[in-house]
Protein backbone atom coordinates (compact mmCIF):
# COMPACT_ATOMS: atom_id res chain seq x y z
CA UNK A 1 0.00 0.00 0.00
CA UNK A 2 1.26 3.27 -1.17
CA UNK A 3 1.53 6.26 1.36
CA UNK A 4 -1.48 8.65 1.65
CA UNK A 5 0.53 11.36 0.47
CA UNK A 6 3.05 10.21 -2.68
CA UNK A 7 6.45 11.68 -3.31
CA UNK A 8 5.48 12.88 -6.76
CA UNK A 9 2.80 15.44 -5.14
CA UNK A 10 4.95 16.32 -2.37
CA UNK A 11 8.36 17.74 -5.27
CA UNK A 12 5.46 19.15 -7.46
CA UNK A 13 4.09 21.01 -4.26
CA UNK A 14 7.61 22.31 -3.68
CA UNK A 15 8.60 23.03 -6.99
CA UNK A 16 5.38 25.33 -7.15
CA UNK A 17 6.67 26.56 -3.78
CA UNK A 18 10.19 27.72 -5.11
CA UNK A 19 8.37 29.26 -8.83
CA UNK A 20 6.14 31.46 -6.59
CA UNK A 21 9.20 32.51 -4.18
CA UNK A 22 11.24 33.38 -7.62
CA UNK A 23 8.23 35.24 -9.10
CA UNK A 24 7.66 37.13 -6.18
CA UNK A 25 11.62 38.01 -5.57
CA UNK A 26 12.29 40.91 -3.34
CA UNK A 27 14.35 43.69 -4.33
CA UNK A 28 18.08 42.54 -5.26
CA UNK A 29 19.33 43.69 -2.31
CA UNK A 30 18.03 40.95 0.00
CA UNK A 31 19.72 38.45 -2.82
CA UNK A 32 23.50 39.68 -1.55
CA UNK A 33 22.67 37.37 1.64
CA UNK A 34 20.76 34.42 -0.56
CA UNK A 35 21.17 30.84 0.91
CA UNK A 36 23.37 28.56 -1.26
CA UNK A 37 21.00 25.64 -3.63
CA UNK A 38 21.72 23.12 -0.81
CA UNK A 39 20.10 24.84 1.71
CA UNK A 40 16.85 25.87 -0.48
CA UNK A 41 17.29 22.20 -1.16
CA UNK A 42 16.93 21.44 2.75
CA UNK A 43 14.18 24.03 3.15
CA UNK A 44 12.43 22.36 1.27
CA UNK A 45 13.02 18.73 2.39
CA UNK A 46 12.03 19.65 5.92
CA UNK A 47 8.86 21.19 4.54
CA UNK A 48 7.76 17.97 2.43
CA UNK A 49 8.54 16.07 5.54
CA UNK A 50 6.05 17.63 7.25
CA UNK A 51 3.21 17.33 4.54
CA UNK A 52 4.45 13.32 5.72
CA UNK A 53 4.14 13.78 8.69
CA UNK A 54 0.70 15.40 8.15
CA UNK A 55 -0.68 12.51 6.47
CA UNK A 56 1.05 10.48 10.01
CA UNK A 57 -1.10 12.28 11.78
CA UNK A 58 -4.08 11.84 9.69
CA UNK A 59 -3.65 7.81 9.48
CA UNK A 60 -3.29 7.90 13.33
CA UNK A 61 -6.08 9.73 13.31
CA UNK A 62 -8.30 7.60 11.33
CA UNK A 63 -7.27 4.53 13.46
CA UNK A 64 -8.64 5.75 16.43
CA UNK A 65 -12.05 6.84 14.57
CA UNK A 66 -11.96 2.95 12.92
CA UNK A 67 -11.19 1.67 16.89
CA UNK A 68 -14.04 4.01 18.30
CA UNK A 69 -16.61 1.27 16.45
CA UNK A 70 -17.95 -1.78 18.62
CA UNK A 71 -16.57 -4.02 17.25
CA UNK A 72 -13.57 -2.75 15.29
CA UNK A 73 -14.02 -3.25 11.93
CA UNK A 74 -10.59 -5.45 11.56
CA UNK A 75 -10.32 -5.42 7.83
CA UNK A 76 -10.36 -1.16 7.87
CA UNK A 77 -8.14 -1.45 10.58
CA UNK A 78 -5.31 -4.05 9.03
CA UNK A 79 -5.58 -1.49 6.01
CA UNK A 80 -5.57 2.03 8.26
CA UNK A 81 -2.45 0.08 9.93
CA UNK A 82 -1.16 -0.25 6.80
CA UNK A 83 -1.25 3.39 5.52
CA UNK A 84 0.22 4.74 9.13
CA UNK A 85 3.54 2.50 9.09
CA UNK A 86 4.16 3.59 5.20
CA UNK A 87 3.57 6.64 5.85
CA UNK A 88 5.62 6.48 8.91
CA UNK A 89 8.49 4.70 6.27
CA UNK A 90 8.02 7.67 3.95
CA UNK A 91 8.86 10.51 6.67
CA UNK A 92 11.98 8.15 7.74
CA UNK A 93 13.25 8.39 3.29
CA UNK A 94 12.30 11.97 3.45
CA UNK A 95 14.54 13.02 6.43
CA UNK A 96 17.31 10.44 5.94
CA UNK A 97 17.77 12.03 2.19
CA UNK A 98 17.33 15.67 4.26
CA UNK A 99 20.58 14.56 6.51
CA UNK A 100 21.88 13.52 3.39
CA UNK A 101 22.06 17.01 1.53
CA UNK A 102 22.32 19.08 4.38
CA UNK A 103 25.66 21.38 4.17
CA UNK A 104 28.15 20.11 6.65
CA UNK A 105 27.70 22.14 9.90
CA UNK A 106 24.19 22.90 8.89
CA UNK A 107 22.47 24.15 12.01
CA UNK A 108 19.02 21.91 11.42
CA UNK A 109 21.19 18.56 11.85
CA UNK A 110 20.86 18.10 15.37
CA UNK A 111 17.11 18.70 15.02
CA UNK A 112 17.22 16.26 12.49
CA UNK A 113 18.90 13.21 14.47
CA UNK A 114 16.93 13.98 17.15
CA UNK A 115 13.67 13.58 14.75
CA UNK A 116 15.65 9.63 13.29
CA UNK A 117 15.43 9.03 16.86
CA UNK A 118 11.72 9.38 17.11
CA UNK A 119 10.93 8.17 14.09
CA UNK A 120 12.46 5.14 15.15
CA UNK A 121 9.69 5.26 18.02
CA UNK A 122 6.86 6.10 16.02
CA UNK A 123 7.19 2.88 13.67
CA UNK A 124 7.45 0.89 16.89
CA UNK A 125 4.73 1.98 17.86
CA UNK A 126 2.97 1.55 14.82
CA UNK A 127 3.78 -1.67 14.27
CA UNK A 128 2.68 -2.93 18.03
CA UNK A 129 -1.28 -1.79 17.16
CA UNK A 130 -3.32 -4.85 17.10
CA UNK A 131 -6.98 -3.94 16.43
CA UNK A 132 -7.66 -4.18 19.87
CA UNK A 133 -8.96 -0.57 21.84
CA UNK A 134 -7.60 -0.90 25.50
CA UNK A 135 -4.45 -2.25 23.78
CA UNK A 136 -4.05 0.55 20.94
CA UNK A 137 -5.74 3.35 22.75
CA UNK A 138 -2.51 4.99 24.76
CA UNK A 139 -0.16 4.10 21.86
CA UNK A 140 -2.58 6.07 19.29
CA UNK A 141 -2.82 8.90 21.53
CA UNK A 142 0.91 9.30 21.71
CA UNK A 143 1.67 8.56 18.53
CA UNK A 144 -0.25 11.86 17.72
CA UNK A 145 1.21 13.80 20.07
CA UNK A 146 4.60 12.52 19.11
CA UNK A 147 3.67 13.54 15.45
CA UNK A 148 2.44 16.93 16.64
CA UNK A 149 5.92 17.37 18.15
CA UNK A 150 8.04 16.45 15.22
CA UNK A 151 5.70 19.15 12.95
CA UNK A 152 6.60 21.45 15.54
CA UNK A 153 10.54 20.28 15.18
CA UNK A 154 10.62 20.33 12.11
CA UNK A 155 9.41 23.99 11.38
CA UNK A 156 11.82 24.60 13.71
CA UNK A 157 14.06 22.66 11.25
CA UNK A 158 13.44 24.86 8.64
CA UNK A 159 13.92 28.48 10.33
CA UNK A 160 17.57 26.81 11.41
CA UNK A 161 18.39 25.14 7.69
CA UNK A 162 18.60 28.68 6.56
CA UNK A 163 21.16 29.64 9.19
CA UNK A 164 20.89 33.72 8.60
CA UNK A 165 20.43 33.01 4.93
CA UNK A 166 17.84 34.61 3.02
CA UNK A 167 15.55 32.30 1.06
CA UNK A 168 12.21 32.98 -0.36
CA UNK A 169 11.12 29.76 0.34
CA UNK A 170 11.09 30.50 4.23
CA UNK A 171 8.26 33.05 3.09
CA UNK A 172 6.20 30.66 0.60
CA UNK A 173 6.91 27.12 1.38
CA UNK A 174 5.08 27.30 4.71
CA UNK A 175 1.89 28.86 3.51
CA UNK A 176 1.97 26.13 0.48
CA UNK A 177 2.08 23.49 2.66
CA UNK A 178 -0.70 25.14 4.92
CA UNK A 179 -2.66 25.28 2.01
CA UNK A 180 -2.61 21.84 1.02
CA UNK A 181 -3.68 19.97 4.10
């Protein structure tokens, strides 16, 4: 099963991202202080990892509405299952390829190992649900608050990949990805 939200939406979403920053450039002057490709490159990595991690929440989210029903519809469960630990997969290719092309000394890295190590969590936790409510109950309530948490490190993310660089993309990526949940 594919994840909710496919890679092919999520470079399209960017690239529409970086076109509007471009055609909406400020004055040359803030250009003399422009963040290098690899960081624009980051910026926007940490941004399509959240739209994952959006869709993370929204699987998680949809688990506990499919575990609300007496009795738990098993078969929409093995398949809402499903979509959470891809998804959960997807946001672990996104930010290992982010660690990948961030610039050496790039202030988001730390922010970045620290979300591998709760990643790592997350898809353990995914993959313990078993269909059963007082079992899965706790473990989908954190797993949304643990998801909530890596949006909020991961905007975080962002403001630091630019590291007193200027980038357009800091003022259009965000709202783009706003926009599309």
């Amino acid at each position: 099963m594919l994840p909710s939200i496919t890679f092919t939406s999520l470079t399209l979403l960017a690239g529409t991202a970086h076109s509007l920053a471009l055609a909406n450039a400020p004055p040359s002057s803030s250009w003399q202080n422009a963040c290098p490709a690899a960081v624009d490159g980051l910026i926007s990595g940490t941004e399509i990892n959240i739209l994952a991690q959006q869709g993370e929440r929204n699987a998680t989210e949809a688990l506990q509405a499919i575990e609300a029903k007496n009795p738990v519809d098993m078969t929409a469960f093995a398949a809402g299952k499903a979509v959470l630990v891809n998804d959960v997969m997807f946001g672990m290719t996104i930010r290992r390829y982010n660690q990948l092309i961030a610039p050496a000394g790039n202030a988001a890295l730390a922010g970045l190992a620290t979300y591998a190590a709760a990643q790592s969590t997350e898809l353990a936790l995914a993959q313990s649900l078993n269909g059963v409510p007082s079992h899965d109950s706790s473990i989908l309530a954190m797993l949304v608050t643990d998801v909530t948490n890596g949006i909020t490190l991961n905007q975080n993310n962002t403001e630091l990949a630019a590291d007193g660089c200027y980038s357009p993309l800091l003022q259009y990526l965000p709202a783009v990805v706003a926009d599309s949940v």
